[in-house]
C-alpha atoms as a PDB file:
ATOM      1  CA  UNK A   1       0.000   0.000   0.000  1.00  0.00           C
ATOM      2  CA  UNK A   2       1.583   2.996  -1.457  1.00  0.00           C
ATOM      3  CA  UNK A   3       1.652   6.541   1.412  1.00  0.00           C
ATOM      4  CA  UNK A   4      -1.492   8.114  -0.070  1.00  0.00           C
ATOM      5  CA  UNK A   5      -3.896   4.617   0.158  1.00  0.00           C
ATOM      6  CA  UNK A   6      -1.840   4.134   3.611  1.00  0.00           C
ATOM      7  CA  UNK A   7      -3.252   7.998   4.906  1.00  0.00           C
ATOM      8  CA  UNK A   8      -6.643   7.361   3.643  1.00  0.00           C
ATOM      9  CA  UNK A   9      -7.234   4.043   5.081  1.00  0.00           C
ATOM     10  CA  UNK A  10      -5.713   4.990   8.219  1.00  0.00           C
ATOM     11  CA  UNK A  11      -9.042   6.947   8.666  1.00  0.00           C
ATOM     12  CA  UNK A  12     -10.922   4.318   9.598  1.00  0.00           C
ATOM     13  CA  UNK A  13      -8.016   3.068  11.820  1.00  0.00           C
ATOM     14  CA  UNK A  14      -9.184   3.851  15.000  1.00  0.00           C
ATOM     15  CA  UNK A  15     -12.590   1.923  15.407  1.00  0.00           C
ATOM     16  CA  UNK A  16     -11.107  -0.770  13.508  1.00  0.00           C
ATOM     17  CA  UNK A  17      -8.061  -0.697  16.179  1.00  0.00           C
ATOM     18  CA  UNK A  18     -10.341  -0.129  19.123  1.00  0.00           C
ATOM     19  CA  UNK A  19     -13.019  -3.304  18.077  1.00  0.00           C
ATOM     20  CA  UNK A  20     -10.172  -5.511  17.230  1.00  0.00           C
ATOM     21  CA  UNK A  21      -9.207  -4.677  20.936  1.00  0.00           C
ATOM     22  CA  UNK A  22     -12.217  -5.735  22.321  1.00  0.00           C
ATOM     23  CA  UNK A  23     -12.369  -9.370  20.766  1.00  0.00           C
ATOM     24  CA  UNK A  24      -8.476 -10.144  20.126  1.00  0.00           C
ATOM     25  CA  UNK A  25      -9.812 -12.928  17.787  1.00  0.00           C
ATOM     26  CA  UNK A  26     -10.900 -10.410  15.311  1.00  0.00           C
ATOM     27  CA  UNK A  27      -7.324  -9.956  14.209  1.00  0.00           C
ATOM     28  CA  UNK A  28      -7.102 -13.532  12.575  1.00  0.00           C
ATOM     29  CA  UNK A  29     -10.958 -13.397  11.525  1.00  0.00           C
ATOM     30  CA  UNK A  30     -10.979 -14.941   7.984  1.00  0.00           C
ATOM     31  CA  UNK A  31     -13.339 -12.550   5.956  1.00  0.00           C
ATOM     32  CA  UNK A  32     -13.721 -15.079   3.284  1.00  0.00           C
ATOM     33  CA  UNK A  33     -15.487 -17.385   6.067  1.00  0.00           C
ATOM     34  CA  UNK A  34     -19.585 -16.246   6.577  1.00  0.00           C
ATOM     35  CA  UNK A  35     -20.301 -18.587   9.374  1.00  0.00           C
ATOM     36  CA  UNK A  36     -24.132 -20.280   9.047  1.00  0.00           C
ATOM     37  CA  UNK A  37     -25.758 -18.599  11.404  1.00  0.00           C
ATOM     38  CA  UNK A  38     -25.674 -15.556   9.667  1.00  0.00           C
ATOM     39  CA  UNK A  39     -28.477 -15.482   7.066  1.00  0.00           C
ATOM     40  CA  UNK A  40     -28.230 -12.350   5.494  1.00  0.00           C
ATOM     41  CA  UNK A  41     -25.609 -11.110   3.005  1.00  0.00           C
ATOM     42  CA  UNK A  42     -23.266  -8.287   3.213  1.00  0.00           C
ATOM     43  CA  UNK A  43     -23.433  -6.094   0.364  1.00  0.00           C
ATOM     44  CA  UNK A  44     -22.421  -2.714  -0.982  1.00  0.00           C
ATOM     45  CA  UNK A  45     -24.013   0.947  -1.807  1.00  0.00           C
ATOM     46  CA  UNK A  46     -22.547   2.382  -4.248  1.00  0.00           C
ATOM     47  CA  UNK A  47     -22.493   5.866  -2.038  1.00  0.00           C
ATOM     48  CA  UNK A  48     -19.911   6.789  -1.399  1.00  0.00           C
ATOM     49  CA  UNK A  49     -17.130   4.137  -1.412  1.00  0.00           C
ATOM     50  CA  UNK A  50     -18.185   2.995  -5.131  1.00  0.00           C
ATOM     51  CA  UNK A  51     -18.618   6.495  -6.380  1.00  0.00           C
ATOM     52  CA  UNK A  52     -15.208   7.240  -8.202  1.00  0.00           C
ATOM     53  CA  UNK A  53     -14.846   3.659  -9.572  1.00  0.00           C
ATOM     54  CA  UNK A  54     -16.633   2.571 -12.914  1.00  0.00           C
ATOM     55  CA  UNK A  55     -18.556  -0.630 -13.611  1.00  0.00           C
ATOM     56  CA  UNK A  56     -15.123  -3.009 -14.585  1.00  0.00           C
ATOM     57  CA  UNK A  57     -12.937  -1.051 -11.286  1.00  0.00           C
ATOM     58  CA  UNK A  58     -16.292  -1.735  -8.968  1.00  0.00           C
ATOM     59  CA  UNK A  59     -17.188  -5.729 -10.341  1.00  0.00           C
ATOM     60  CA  UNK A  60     -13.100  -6.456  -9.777  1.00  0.00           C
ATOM     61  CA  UNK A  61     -13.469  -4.782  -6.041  1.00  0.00           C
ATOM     62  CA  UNK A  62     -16.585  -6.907  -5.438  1.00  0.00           C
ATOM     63  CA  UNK A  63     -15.096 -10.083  -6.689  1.00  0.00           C
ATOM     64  CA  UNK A  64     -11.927  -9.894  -4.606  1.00  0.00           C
ATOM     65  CA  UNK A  65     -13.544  -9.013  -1.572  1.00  0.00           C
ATOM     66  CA  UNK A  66     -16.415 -11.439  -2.431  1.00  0.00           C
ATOM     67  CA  UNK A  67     -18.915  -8.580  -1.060  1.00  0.00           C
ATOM     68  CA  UNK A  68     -22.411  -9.323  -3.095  1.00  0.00           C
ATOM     69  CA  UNK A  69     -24.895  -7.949  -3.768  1.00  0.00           C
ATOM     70  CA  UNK A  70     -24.646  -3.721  -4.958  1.00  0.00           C
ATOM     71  CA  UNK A  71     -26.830  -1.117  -4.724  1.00  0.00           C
ATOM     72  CA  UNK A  72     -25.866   1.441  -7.660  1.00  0.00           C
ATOM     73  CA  UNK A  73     -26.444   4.629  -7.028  1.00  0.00           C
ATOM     74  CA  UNK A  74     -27.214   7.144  -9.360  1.00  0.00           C
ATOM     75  CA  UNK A  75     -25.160  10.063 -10.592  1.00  0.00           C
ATOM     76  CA  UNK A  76     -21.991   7.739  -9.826  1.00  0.00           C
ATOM     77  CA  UNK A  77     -18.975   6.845 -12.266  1.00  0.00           C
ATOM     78  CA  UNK A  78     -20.408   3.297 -12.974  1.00  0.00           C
ATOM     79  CA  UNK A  79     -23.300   5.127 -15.065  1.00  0.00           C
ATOM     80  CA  UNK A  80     -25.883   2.395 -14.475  1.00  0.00           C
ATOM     81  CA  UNK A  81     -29.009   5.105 -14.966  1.00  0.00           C
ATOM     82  CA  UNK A  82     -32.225   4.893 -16.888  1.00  0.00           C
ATOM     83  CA  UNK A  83     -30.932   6.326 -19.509  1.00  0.00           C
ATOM     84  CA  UNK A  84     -29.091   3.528 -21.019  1.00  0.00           C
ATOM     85  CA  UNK A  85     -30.383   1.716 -24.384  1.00  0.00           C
ATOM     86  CA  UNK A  86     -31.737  -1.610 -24.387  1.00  0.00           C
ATOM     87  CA  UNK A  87     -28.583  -3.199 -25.255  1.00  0.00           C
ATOM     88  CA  UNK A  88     -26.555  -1.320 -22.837  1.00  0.00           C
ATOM     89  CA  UNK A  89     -28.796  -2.737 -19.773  1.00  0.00           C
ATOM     90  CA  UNK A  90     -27.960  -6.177 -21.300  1.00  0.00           C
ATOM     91  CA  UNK A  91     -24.350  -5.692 -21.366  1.00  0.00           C
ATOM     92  CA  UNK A  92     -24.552  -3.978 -17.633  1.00  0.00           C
ATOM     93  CA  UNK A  93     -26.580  -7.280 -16.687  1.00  0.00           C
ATOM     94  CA  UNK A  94     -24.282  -9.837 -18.185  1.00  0.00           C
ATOM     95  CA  UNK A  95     -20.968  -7.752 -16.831  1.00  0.00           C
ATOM     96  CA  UNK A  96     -22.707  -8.675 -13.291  1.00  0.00           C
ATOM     97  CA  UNK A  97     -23.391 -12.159 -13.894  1.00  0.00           C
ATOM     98  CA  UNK A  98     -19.679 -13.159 -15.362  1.00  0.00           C
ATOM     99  CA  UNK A  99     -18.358 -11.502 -12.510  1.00  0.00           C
ATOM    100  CA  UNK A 100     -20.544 -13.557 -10.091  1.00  0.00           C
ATOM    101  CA  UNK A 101     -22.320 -10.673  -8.471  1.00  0.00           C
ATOM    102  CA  UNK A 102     -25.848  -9.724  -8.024  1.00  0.00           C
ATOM    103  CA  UNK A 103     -27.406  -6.358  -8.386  1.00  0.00           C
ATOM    104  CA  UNK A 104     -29.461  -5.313  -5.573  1.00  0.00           C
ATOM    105  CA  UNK A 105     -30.840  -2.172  -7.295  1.00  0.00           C
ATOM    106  CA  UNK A 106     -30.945   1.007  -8.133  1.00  0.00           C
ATOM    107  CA  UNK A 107     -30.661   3.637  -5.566  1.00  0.00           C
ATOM    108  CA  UNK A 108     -32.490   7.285  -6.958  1.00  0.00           C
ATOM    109  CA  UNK A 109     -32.716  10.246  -5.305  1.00  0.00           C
ATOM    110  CA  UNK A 110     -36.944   9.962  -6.139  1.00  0.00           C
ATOM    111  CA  UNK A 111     -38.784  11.738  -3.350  1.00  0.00           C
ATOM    112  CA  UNK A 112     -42.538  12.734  -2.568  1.00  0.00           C
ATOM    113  CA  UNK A 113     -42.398  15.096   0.164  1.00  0.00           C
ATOM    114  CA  UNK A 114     -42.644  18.467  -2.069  1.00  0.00           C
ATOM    115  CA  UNK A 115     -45.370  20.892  -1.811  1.00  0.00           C
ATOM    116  CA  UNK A 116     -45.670  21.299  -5.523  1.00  0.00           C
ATOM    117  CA  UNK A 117     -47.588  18.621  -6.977  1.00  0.00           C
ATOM    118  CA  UNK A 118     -45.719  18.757 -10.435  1.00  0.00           C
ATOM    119  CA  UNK A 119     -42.415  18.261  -8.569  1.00  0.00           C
ATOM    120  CA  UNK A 120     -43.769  14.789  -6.605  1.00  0.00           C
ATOM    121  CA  UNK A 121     -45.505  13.595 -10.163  1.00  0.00           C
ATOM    122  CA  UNK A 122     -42.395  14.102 -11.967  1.00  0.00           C
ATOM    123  CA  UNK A 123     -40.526  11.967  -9.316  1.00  0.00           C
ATOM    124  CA  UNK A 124     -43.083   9.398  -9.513  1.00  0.00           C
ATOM    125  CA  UNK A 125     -42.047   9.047 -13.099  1.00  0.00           C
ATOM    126  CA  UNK A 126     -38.401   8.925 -12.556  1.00  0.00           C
ATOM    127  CA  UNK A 127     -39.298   6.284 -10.191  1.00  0.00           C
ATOM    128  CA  UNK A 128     -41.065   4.156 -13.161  1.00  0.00           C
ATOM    129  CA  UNK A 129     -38.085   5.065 -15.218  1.00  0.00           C
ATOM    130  CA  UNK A 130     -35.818   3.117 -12.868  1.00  0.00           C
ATOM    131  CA  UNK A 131     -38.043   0.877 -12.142  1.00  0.00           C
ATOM    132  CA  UNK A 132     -37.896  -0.093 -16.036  1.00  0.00           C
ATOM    133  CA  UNK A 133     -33.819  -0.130 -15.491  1.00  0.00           C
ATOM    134  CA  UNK A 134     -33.339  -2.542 -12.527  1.00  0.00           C
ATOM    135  CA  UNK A 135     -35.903  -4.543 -14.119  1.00  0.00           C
ATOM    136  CA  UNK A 136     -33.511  -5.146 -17.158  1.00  0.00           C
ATOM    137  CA  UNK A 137     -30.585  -5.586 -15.520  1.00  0.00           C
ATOM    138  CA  UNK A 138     -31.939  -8.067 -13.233  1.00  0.00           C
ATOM    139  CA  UNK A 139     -32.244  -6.426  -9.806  1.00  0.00           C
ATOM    140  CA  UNK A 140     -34.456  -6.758  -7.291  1.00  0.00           C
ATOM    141  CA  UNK A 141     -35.561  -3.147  -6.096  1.00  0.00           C
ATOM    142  CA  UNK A 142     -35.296   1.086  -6.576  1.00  0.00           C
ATOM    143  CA  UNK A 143     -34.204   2.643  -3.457  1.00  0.00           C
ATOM    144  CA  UNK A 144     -36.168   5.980  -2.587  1.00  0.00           C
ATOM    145  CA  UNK A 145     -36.369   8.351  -0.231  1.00  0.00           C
ATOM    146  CA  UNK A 146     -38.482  11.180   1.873  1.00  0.00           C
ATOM    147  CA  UNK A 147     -36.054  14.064   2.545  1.00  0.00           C
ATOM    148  CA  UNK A 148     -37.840  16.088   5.032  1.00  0.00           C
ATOM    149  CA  UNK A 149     -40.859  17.980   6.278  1.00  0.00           C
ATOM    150  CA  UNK A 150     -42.176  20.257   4.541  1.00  0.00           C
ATOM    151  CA  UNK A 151     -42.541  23.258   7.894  1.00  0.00           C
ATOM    152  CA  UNK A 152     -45.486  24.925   6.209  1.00  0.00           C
ATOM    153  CA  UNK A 153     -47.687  21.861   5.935  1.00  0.00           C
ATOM    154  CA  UNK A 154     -48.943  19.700   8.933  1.00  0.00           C
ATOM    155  CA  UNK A 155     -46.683  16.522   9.559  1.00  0.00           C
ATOM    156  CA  UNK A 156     -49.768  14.505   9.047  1.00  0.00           C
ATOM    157  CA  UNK A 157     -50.663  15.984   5.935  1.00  0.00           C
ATOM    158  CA  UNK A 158     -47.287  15.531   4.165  1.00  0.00           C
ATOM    159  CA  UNK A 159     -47.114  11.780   5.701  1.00  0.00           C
ATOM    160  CA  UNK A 160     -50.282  10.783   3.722  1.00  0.00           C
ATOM    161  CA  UNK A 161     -49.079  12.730   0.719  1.00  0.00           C
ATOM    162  CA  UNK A 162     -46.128  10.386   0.961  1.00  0.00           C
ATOM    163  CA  UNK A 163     -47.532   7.284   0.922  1.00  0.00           C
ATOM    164  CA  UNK A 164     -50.026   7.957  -1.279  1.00  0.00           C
ATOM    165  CA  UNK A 165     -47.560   8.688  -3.968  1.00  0.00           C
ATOM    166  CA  UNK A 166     -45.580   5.277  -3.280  1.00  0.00           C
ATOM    167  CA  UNK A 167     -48.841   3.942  -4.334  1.00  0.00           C
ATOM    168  CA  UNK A 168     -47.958   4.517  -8.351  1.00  0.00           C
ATOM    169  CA  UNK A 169     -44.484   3.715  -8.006  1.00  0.00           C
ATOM    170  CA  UNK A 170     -45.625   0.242  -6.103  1.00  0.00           C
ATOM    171  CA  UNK A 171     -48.142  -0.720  -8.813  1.00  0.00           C
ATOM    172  CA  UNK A 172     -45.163  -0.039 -11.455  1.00  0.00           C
ATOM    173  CA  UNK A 173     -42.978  -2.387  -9.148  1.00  0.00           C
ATOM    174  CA  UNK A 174     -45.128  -4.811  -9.283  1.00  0.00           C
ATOM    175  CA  UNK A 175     -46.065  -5.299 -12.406  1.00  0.00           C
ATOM    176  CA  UNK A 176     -41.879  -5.040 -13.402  1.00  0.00           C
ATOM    177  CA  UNK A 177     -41.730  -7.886 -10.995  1.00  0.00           C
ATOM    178  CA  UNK A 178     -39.101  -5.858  -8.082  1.00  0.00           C
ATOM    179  CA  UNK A 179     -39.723  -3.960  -5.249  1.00  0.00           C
ATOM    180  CA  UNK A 180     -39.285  -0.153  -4.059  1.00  0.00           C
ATOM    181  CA  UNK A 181     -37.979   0.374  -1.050  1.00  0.00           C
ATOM    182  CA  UNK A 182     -38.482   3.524   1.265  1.00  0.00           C
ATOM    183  CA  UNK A 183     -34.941   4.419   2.861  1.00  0.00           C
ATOM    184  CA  UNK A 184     -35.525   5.464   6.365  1.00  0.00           C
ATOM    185  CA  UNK A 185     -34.211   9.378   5.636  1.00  0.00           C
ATOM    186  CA  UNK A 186     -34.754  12.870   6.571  1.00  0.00           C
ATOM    187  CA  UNK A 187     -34.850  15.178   9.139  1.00  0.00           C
ATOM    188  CA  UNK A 188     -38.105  14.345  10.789  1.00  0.00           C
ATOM    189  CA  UNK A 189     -38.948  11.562   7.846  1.00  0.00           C
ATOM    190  CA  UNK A 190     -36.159   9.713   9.389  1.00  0.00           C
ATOM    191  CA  UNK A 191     -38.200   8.730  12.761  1.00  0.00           C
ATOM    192  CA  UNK A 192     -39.467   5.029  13.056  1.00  0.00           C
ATOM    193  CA  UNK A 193     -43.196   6.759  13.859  1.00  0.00           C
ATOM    194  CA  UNK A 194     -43.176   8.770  10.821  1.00  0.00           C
ATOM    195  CA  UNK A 195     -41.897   6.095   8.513  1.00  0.00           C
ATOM    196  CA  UNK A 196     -44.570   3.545   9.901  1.00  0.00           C
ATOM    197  CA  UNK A 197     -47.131   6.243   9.338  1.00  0.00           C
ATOM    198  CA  UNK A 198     -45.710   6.542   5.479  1.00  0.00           C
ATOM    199  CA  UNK A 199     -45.968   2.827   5.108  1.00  0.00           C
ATOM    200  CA  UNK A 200     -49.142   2.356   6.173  1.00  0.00           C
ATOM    201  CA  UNK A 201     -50.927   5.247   4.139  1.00  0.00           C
ATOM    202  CA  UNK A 202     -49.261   3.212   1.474  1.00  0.00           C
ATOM    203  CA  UNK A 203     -50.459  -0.186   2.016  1.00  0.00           C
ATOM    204  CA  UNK A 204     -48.919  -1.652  -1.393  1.00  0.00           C
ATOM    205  CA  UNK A 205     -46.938  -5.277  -0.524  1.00  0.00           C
ATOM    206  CA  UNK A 206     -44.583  -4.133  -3.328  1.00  0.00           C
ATOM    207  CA  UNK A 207     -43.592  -0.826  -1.087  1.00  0.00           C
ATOM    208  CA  UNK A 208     -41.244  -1.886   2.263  1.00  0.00           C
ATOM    209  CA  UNK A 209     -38.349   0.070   3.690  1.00  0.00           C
ATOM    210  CA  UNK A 210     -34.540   0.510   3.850  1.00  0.00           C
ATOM    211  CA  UNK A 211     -33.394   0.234   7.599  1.00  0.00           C
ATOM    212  CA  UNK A 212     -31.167   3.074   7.367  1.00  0.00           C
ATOM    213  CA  UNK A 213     -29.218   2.996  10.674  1.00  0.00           C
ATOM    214  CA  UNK A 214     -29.490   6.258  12.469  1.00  0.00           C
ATOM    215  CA  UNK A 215     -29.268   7.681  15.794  1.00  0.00           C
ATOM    216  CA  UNK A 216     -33.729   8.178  15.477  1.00  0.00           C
ATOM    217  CA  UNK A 217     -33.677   4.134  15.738  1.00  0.00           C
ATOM    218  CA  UNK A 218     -31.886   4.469  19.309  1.00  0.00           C
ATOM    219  CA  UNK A 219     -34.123   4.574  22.518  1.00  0.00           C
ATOM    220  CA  UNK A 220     -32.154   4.133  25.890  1.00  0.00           C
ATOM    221  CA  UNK A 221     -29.550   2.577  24.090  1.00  0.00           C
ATOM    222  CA  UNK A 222     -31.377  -0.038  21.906  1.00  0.00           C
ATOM    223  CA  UNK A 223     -33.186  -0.615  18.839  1.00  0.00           C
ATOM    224  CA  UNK A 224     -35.572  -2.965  19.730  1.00  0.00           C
ATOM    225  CA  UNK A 225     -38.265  -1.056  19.816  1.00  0.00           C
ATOM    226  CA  UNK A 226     -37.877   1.130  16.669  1.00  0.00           C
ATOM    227  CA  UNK A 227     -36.893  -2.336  14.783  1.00  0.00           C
ATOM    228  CA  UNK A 228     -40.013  -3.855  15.952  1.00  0.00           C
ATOM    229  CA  UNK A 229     -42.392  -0.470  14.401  1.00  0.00           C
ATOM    230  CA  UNK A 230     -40.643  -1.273  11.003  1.00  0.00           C
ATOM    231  CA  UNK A 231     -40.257  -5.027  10.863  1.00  0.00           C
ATOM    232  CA  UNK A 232     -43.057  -5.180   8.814  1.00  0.00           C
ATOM    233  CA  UNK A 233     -41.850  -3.840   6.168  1.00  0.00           C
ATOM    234  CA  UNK A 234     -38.276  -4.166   6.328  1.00  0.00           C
ATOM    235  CA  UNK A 235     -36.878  -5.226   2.892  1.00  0.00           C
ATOM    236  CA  UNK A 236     -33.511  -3.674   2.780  1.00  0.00           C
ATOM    237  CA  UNK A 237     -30.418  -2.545   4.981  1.00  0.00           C
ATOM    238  CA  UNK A 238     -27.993   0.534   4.919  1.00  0.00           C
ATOM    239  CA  UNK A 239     -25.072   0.079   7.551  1.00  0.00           C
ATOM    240  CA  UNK A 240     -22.362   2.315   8.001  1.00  0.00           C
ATOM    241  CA  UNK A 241     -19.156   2.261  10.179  1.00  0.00           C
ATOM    242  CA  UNK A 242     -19.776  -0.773  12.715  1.00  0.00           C
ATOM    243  CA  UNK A 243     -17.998   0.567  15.019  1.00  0.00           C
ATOM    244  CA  UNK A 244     -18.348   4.507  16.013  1.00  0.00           C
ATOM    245  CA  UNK A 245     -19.757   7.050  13.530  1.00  0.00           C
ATOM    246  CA  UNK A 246     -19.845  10.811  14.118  1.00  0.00           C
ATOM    247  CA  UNK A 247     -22.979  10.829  15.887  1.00  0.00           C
ATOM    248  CA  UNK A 248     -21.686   7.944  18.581  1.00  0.00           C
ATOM    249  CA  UNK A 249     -22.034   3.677  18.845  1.00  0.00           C
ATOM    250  CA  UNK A 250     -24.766   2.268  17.067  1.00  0.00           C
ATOM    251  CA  UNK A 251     -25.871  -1.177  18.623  1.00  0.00           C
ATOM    252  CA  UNK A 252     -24.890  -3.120  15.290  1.00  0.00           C
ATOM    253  CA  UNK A 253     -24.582  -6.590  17.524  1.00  0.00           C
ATOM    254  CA  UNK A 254     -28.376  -6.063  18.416  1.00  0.00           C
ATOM    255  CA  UNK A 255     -29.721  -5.208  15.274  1.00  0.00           C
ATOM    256  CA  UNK A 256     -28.257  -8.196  13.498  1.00  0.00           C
ATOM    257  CA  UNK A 257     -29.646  -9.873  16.278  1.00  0.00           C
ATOM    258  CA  UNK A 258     -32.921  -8.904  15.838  1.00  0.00           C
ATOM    259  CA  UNK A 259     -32.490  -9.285  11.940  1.00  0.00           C
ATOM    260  CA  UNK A 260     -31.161 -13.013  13.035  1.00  0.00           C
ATOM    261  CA  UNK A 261     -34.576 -13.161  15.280  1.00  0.00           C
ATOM    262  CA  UNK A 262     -36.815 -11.675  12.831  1.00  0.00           C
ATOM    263  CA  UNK A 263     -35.872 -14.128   9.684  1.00  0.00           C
ATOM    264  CA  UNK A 264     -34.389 -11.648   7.605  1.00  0.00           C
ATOM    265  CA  UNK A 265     -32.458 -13.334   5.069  1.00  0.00           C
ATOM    266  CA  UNK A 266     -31.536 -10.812   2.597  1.00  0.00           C
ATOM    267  CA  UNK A 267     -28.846  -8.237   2.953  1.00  0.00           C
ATOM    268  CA  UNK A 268     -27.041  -5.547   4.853  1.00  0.00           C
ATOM    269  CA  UNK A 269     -25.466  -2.880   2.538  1.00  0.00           C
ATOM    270  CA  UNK A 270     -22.092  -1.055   3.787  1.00  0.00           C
ATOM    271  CA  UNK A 271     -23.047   3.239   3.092  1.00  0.00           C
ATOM    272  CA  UNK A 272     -20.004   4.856   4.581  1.00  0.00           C
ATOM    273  CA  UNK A 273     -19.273   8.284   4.102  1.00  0.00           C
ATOM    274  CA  UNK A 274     -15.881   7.784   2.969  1.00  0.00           C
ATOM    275  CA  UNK A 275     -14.400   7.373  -0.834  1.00  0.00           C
ATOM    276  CA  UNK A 276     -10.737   5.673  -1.188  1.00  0.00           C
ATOM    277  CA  UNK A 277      -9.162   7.640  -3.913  1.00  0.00           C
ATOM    278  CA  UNK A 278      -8.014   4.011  -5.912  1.00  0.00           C
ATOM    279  CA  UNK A 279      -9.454   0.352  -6.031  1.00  0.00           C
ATOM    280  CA  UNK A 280      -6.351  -1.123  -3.707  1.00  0.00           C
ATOM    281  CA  UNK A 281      -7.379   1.234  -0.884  1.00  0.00           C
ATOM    282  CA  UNK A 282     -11.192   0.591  -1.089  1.00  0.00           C
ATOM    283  CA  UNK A 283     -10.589  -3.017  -1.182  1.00  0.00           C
ATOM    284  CA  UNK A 284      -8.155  -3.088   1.675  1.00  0.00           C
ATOM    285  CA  UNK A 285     -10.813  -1.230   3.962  1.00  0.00           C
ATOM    286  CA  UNK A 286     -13.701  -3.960   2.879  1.00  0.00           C
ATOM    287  CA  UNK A 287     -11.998  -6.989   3.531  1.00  0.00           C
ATOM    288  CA  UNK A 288     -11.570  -4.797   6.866  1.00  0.00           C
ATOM    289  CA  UNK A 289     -15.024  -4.299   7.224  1.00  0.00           C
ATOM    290  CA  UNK A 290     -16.163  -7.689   6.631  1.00  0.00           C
ATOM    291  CA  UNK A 291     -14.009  -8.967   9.249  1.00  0.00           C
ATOM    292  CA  UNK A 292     -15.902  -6.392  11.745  1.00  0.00           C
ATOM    293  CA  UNK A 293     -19.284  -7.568   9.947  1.00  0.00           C
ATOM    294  CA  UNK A 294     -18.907 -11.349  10.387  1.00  0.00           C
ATOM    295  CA  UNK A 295     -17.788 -11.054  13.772  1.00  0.00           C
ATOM    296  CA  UNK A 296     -20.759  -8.154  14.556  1.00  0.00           C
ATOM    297  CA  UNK A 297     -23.750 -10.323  13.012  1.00  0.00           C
ATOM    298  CA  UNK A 298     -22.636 -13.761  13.901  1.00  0.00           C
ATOM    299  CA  UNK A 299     -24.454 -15.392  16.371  1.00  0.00           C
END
């Protein structure tokens, strides 16, 4: 690892220092071993560590660290976006399968919490746009988001007016065969209540949520009881550093616990807000990661 990789990856050096600490045994953790009683998958966003690298740089980081399945996020160097042509989805899909890794989805930047109604129609049809995409290159959902409340209009009121706009973008899931799924995000959108309240003016069984992992899931220390609210609907995972964020420890032990508990079987997708400038860096901090991840979610 050349002195620039070395200072970037360094950055993460303390909670990976401090956990390894903790359980000695971390140190010789083999991150190619996933023991059984883990049932879920650890996969990757795109945002932010995936962000500078293009399709072939991200498939060759995947494959080495044998991290599957990827979100792709939009606006990001791997260009994955509705706007490719019919052959160009094919070639995206096949790139993914002779690599040997599965596309999660898309994840947009579609939100419904705007007081103009042209501005939550139009993202209704960017929605059905990538709904169309991750259809054709074989994924399974389109992430989307609330991004706030709206402080002229009652909470209730802008609640309903999200949900009822998932309603479209679930029928166009549906019938494309995948899945949208709500990330838990936004100041005020980001609290378990709200986000149950969202889900259930929705009511469509193609319309769940991301778990998002943030500090609104934490009463007196735990999860449980913001886990249990969403459960329900609970179709995909964002995770971020497993250790210590900025905003303090998030009880990642008890959340795969409950995921464990709960039957989930599908995946938990690293977000960090960090991007490695080159592919060796990136891949040195995942096989990192996993190590923290496998010992974190084990049972």
């Amino acid at each position: 690892m050349d002195a620039t990789t070395r200072r970037n990856f360094l950055t993460y050096a303390p909670s990976i220092a401090t956990l390894a600490c903790i359980n000695p045994a971390f140190a010789a953790q083999n991150t190619k071993i996933e023991p059984k009683s883990i049932p879920f998958k650890l996969g990757l966003v795109t945002y932010n560590l995936g962000a500078k690298l293009d399709l072939p740089a991200l498939l060759r980081v995947c494959k080495t660290t044998g991290i599957s399945p990827v979100e792709l996020r939009t606006t990001h160097a791997h260009k994955v976006e509705p706007s490719l042509s019919a052959d160009e989805r094919k070639e995206v899909r096949k790139k993914f399968a002779d690599a040997g890794i599965e596309i999660w989805g898309a994840g947009s930047v579609c939100e419904f919490h705007s007081t103009s109604k042209k501005t939550v129609d139009e993202n209704i049809e960017t929605c059905k746009r990538f709904v169309d995409l991750v259809r054709d290159i074989g994924g399974k959902g389109v992430k989307v988001r609330p991004n706030g409340l709206p402080k002229e209009v009652p909470i209730p009121k802008t609640l309903e007016q999200i949900g009822k706009a998932l309603i479209s973008c679930g029928k166009a899931a549906s019938d494309a065969g995948i899945e949208i799924w709500v990330e838990v995000h936004g100041a005020g959108t980001a609290k378990p209540e709200n986000m149950k309240t969202i889900m259930e003016q929705c009511g469509h069984a193609s319309v769940g949520v991301t778990w998002n992992s943030n500090p609104d899931d934490i009463k007196n220390g735990s999860v449980e009881e913001s886990f249990k609210m969403l459960q329900p609907w609970i179709k995909s995972c964002h995770i971020n550093d497993l250790y210590k964020n900025s905003l303090g420890t998030y009880p990642y032990r008890e959340l795969f616990k409950l995921f464990r508990q709960s039957g989930y079987n599908r995946a938990t997708m690293i977000e960090v807000g960090k991007t490695f400038p080159d592919e060796a860096s990136t891949i040195e901090f995942l096989h990192t990661y996993k190590g923290l991840w496998t010992e974190l979610a084990s049972a």
